[in-house]
N, C-alpha and C. Protein backbone atom coordinates (compact mmCIF):
# COMPACT_ATOMS: atom_id res chain seq x y z
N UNK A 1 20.23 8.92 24.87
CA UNK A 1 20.43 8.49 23.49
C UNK A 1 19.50 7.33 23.14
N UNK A 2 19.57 6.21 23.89
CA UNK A 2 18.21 5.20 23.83
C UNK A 2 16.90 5.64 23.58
N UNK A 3 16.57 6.98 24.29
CA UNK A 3 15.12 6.89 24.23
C UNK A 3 14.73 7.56 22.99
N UNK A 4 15.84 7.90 22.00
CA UNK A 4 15.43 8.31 20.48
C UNK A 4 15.21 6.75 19.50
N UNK A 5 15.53 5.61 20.23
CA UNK A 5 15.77 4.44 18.89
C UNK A 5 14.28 3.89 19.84
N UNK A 6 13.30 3.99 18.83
CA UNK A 6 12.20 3.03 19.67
C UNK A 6 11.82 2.52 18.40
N UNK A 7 11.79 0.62 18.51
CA UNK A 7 10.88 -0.08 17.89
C UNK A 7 9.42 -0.13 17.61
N UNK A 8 8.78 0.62 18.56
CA UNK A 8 7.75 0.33 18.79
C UNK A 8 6.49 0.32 17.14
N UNK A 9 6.96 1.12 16.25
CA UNK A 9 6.30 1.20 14.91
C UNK A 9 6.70 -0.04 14.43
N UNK A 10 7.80 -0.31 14.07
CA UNK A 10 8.35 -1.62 13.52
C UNK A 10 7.83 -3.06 13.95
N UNK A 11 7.93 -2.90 15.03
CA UNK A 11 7.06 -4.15 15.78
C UNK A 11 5.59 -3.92 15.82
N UNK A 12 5.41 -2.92 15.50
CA UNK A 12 3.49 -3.31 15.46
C UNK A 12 3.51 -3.25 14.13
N UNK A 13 4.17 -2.95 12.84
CA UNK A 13 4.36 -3.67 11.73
C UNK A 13 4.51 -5.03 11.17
N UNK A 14 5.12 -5.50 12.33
CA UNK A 14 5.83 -6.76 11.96
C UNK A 14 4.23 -7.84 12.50
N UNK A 15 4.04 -7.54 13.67
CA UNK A 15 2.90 -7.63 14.47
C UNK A 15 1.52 -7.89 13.32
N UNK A 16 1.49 -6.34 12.54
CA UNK A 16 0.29 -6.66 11.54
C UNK A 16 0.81 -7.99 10.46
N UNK A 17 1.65 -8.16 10.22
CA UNK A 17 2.27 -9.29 9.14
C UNK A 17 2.19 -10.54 9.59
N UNK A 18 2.32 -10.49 10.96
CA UNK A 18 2.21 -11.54 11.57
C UNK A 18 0.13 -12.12 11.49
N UNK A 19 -0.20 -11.42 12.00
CA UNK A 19 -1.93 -11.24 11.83
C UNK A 19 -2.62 -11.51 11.00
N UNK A 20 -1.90 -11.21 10.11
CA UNK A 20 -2.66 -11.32 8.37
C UNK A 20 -2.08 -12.79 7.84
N UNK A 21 -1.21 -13.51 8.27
CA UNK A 21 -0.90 -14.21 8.09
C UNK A 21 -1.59 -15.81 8.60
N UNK A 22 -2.72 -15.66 9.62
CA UNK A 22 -3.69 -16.14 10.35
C UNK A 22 -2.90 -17.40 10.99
N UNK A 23 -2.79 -18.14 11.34
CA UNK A 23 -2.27 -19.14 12.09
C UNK A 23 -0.79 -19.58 12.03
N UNK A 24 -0.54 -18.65 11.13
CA UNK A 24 0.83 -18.95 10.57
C UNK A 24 1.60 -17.90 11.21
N UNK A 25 2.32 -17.87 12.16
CA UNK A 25 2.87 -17.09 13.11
C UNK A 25 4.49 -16.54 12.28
N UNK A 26 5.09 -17.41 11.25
CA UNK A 26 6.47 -17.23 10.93
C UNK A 26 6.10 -16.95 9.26
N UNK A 27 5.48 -15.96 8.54
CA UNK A 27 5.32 -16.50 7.12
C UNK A 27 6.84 -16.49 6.58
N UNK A 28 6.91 -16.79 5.20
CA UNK A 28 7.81 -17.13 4.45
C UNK A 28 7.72 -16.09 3.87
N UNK A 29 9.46 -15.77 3.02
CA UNK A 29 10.00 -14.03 2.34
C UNK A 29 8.75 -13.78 1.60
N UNK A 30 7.91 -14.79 0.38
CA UNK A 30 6.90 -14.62 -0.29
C UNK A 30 5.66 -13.79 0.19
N UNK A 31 5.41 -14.52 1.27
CA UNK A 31 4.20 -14.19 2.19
C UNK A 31 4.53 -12.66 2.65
N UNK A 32 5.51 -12.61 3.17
CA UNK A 32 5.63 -11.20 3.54
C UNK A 32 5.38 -10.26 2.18
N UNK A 33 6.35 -10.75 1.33
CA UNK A 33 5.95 -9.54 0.03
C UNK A 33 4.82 -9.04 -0.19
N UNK A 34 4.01 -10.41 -0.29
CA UNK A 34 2.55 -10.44 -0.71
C UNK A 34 1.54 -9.38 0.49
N UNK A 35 1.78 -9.78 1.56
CA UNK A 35 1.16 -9.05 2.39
C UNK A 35 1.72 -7.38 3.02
N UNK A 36 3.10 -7.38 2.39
CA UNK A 36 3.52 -5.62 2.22
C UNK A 36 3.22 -4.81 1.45
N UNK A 37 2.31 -5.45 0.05
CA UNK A 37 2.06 -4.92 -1.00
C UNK A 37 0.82 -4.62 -0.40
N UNK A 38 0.19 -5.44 -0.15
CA UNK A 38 -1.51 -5.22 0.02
C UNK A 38 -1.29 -4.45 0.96
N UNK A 39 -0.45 -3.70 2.33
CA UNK A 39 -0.81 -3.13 3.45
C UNK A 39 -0.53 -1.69 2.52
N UNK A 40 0.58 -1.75 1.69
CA UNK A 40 0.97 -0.62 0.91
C UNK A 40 -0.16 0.24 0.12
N UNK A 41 -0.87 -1.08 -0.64
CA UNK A 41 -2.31 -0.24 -1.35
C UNK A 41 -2.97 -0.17 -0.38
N UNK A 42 -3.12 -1.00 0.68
CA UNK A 42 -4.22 -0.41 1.79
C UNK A 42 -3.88 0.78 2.42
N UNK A 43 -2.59 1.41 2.48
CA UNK A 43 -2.30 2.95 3.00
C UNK A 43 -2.64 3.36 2.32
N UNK A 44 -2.81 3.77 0.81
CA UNK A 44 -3.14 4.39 -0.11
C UNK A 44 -4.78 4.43 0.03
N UNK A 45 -5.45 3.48 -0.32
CA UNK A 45 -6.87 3.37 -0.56
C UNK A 45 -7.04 4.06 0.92
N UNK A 46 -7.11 3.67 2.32
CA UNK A 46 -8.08 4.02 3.42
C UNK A 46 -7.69 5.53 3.55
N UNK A 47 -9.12 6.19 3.41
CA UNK A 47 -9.05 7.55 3.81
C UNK A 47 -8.65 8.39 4.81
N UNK A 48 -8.13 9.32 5.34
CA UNK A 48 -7.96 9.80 6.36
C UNK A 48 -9.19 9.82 7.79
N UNK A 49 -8.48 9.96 8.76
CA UNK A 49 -9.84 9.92 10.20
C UNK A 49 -10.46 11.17 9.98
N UNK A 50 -11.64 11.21 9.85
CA UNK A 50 -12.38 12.61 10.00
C UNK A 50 -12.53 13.21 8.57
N UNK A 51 -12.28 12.73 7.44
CA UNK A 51 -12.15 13.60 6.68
C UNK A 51 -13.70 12.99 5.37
N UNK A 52 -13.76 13.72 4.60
CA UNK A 52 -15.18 13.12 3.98
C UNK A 52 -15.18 12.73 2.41
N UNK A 53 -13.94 11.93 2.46
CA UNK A 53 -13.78 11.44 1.27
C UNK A 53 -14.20 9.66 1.80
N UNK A 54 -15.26 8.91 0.96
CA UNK A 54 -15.52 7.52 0.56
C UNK A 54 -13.92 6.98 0.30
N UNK A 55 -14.16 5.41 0.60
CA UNK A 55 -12.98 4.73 0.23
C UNK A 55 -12.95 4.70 -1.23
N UNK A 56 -14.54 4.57 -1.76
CA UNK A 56 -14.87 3.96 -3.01
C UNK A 56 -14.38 5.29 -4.16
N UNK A 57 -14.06 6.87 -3.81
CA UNK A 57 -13.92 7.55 -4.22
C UNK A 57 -12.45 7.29 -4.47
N UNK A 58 -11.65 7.55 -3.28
CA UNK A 58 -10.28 7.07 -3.35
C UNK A 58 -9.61 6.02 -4.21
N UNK A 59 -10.73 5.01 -4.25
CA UNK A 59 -10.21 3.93 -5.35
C UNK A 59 -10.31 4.06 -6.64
N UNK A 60 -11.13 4.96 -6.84
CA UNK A 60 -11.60 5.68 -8.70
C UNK A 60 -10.75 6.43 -8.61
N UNK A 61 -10.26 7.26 -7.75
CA UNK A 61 -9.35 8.44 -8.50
C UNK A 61 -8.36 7.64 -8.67
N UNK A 62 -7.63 6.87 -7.94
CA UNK A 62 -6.15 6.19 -7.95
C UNK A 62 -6.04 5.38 -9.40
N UNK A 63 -7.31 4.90 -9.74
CA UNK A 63 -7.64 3.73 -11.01
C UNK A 63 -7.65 4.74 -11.98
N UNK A 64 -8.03 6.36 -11.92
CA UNK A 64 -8.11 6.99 -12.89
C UNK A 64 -6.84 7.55 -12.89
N UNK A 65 -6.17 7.72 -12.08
CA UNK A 65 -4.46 8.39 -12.32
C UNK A 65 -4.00 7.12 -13.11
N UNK A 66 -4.25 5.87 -13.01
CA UNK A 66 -3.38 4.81 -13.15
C UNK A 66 -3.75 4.38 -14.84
N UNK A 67 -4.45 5.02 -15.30
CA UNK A 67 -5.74 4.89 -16.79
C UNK A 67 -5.02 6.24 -17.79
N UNK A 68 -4.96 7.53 -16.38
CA UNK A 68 -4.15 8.07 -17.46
C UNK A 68 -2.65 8.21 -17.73
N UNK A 69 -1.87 7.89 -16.53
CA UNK A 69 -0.93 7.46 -16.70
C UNK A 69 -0.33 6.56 -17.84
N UNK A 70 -1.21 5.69 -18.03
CA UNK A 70 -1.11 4.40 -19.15
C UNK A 70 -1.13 5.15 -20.66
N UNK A 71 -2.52 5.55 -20.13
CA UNK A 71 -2.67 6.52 -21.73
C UNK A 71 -1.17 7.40 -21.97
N UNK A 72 -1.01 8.47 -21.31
CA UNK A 72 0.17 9.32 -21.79
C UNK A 72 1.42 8.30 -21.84
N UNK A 73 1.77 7.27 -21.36
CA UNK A 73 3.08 6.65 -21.95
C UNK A 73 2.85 6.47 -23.28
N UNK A 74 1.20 5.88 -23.95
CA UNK A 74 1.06 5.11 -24.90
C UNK A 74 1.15 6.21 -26.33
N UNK A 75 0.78 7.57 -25.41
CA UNK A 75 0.87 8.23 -26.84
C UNK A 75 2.06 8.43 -26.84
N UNK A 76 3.17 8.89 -25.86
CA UNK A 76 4.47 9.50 -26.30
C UNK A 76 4.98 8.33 -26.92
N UNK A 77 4.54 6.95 -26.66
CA UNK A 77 5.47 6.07 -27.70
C UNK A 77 5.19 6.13 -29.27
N UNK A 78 3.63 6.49 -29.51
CA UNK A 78 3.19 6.37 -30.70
C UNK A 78 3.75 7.65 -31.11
N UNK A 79 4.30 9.01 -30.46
CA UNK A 79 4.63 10.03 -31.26
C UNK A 79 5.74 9.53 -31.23
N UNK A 80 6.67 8.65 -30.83
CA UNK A 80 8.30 8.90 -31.08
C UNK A 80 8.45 7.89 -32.42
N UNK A 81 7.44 7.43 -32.63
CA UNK A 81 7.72 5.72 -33.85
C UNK A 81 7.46 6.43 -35.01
């Protein structure tokens, strides 16, 4: 039954938080937020191993979902007024 509960992801999570945090071994609730967000867009932005998509591509499409996203809220508000 033990050898199904392994930390081992969690702690090399905690591990990267710790890292990014540079000399500061304990950050504060803030610090963590701040640096879960950025690891969060950094899963998003870094491309897969092996595969032949640019980061810089990845970051235009995400900026362009996020452009039209914006747009279609803005018209359904202007059609409901």
């Amino acid at each position: 039954m033990t050898k199904r509960i392994n930390q081992d992801k969690l702690e090399h999570f905690f591990g990267i938080v710790r890292q990014a945090c540079g000399s500061n071994q304990h950050p504060d609730p803030k610090q963590f937020v701040q640096i879960y967000r950025l690891l969060s867009c950094y899963s998003l932005i870094k491309p897969p191993r092996g595969s032949n998509v640019d980061g810089g591509e990845v970051i235009k499409t995400l900026l362009d979902i996020q452009i039209n996203n914006s747009e279609d809220i803005h018209k359904k508000f202007n059609y409901t007024i």
